[in-house]
Protein backbone atom coordinates (compact mmCIF):
# COMPACT_ATOMS: atom_id res chain seq x y z
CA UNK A 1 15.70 8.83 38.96
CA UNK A 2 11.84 7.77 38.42
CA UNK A 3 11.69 10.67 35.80
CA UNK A 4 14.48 8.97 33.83
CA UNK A 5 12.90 5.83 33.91
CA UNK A 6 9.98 7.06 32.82
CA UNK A 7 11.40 8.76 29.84
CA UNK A 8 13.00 4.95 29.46
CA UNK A 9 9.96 3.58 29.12
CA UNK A 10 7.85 5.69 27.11
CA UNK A 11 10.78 5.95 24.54
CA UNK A 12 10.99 1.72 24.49
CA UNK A 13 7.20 1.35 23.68
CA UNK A 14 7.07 3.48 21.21
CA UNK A 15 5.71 2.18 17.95
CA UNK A 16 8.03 1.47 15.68
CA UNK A 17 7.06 3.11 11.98
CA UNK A 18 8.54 -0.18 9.92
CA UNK A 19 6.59 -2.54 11.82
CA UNK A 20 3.45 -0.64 12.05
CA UNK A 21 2.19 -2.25 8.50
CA UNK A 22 3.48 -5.87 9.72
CA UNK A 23 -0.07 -6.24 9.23
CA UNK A 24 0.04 -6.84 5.69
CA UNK A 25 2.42 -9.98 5.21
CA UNK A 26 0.73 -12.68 3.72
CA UNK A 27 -0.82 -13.72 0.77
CA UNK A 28 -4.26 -12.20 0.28
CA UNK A 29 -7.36 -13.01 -2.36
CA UNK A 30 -10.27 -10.82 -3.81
CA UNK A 31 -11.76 -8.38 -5.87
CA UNK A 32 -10.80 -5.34 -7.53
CA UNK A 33 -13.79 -3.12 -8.54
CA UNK A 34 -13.94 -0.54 -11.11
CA UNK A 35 -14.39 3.15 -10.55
CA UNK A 36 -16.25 3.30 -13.77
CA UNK A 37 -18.89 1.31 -14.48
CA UNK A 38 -18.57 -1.26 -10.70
CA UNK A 39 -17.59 -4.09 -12.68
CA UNK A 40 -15.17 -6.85 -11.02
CA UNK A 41 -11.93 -8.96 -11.20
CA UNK A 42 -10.22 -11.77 -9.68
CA UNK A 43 -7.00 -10.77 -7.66
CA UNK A 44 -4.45 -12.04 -5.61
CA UNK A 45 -1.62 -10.53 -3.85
CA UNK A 46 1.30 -11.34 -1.67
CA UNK A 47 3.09 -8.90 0.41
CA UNK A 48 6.46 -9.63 1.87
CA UNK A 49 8.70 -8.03 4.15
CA UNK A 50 12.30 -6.78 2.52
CA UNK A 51 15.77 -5.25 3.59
CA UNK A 52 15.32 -7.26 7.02
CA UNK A 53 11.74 -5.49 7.97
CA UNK A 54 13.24 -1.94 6.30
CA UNK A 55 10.29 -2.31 3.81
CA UNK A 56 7.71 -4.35 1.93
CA UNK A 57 7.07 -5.58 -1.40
CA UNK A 58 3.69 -6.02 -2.59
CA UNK A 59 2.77 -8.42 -5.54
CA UNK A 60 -0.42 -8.10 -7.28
CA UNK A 61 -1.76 -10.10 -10.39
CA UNK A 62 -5.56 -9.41 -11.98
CA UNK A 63 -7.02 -11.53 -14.23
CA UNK A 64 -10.09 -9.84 -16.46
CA UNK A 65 -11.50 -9.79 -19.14
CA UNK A 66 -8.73 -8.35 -21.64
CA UNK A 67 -6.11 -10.55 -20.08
CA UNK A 68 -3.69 -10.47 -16.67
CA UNK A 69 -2.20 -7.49 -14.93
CA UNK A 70 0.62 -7.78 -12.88
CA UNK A 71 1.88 -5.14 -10.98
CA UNK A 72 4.84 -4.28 -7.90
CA UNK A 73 4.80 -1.84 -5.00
CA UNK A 74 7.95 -1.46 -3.17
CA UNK A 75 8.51 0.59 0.30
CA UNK A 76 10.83 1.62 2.73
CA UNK A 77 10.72 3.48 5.52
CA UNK A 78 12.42 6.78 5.51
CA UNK A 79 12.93 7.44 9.14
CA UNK A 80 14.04 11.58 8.17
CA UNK A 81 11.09 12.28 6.32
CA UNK A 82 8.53 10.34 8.72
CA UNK A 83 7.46 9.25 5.24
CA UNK A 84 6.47 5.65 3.44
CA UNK A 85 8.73 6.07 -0.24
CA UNK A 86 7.47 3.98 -2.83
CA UNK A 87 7.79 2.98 -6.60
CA UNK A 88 5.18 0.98 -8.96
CA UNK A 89 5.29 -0.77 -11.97
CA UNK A 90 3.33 -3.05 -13.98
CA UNK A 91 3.51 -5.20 -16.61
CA UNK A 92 1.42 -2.33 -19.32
CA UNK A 93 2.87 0.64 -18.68
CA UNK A 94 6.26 -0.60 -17.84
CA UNK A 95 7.39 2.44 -16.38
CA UNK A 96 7.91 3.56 -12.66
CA UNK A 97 5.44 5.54 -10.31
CA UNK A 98 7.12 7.44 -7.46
CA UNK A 99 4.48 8.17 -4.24
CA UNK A 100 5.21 8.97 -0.39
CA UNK A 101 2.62 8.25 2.57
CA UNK A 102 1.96 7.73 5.94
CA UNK A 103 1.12 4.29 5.18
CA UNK A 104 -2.54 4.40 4.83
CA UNK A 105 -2.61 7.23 2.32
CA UNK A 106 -0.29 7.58 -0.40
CA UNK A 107 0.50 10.62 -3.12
CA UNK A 108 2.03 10.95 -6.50
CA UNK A 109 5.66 13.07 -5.91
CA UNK A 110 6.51 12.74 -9.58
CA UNK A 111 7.09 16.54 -10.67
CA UNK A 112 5.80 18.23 -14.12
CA UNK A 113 3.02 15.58 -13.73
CA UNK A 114 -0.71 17.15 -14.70
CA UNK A 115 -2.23 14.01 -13.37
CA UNK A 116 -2.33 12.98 -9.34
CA UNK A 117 -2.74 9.28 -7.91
CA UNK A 118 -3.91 8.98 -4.39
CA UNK A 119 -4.04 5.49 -2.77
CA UNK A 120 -5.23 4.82 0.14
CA UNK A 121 -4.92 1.41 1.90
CA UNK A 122 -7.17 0.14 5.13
CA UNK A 123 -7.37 -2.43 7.60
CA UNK A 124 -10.33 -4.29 7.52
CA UNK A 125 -10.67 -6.30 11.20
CA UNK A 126 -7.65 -8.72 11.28
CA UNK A 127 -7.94 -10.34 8.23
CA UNK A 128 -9.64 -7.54 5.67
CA UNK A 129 -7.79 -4.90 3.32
CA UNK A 130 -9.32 -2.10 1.41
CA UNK A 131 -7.36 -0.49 -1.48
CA UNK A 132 -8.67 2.78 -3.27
CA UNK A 133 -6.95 4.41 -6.16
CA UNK A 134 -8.04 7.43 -7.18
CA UNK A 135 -6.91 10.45 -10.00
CA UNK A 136 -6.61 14.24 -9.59
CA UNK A 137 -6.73 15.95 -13.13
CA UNK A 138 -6.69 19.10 -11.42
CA UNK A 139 -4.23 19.59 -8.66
CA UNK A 140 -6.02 17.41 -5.68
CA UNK A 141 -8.99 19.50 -5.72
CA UNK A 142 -11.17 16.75 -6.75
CA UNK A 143 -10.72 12.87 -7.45
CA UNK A 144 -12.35 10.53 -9.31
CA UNK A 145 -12.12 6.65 -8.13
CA UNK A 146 -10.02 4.15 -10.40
CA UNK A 147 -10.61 1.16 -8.58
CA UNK A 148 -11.29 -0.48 -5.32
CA UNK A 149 -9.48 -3.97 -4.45
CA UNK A 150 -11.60 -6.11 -1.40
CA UNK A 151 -8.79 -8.19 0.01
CA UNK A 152 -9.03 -11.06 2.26
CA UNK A 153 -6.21 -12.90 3.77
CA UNK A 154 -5.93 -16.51 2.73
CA UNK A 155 -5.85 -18.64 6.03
CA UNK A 156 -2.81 -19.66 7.34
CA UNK A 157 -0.51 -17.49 4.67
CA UNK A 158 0.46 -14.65 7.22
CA UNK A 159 3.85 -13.87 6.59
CA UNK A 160 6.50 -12.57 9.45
CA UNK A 161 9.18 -10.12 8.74
């Protein structure tokens, strides 16, 4: 009987893989620096829960020099694969990206593509997020750094799912 419980127990505190990025919900303000040559840009974002805590959506708008980028990330949980699916688009291309993760890092799973993306997203503290994009030319072997967006939560804009 105790071993049974015990089993109970460990199996209700488990974490649950669609709340683990809970974190995220809220409206957030920074920078997004250039791989290229460092230099910066204004952005905001606002991430939202979707599908009743299933998945997120993830607004982003930049405003720079050569006018405003807007852009959407959309996930959901695939409990089978043990796998973050997501699609991007933005308002230049205007075409979808297809990646999977683990929901800090993220790959490109679009096939007959010669070109990789890799993003990888961290918690900063409670109120800090750290984006990196970077591109594979060959493979994965190496990567070279797109951007990197500074994000700060805006006080009092926390979002619940």
């Amino acid at each position: 009987m105790l071993v049974l419980l015990s089993c109970d127990f460990a199996l209700a505190s488990a974490p649950d893989p669609e709340r683990e990025l809970d974190w995220m919900l809220g409206r957030w303000e920074g920078v997004r620096r250039h791989g290229e040559d460092g230099s910066e840009a204004p952005l905001r974002l606002e991430a939202r829960s979707i599908l009743g805590g299933a998945g997120q959506a993830i607004e982003l708008e930049i405003v720079g020099e050569s006018g405003t980028y807007r852009g959407i990330w959309v996930q959901i949980y695939d409990p089978e694969k043990h796998r973050w699916l997501c699609r991007y688009g933005n308002n230049t291309r205007r075409s979808w990206a297809s990646l999977e993760g683990d929901g800090s890092v993220y790959r490109s799973v679009s096939p007959g593509r010669s070109r990789e993306s890799r993003l990888e997203s961290e918690r900063i503290g409670d109120n800090g997020w750290r984006r990196t994009q970077s591109v594979s030319e060959d493979g994965g072997t190496t990567w070279r750094v797109l951007f990197v967006d500074e994000l700060e939560l805006i006080p009092g804009s926390r979002l619940t799912p």
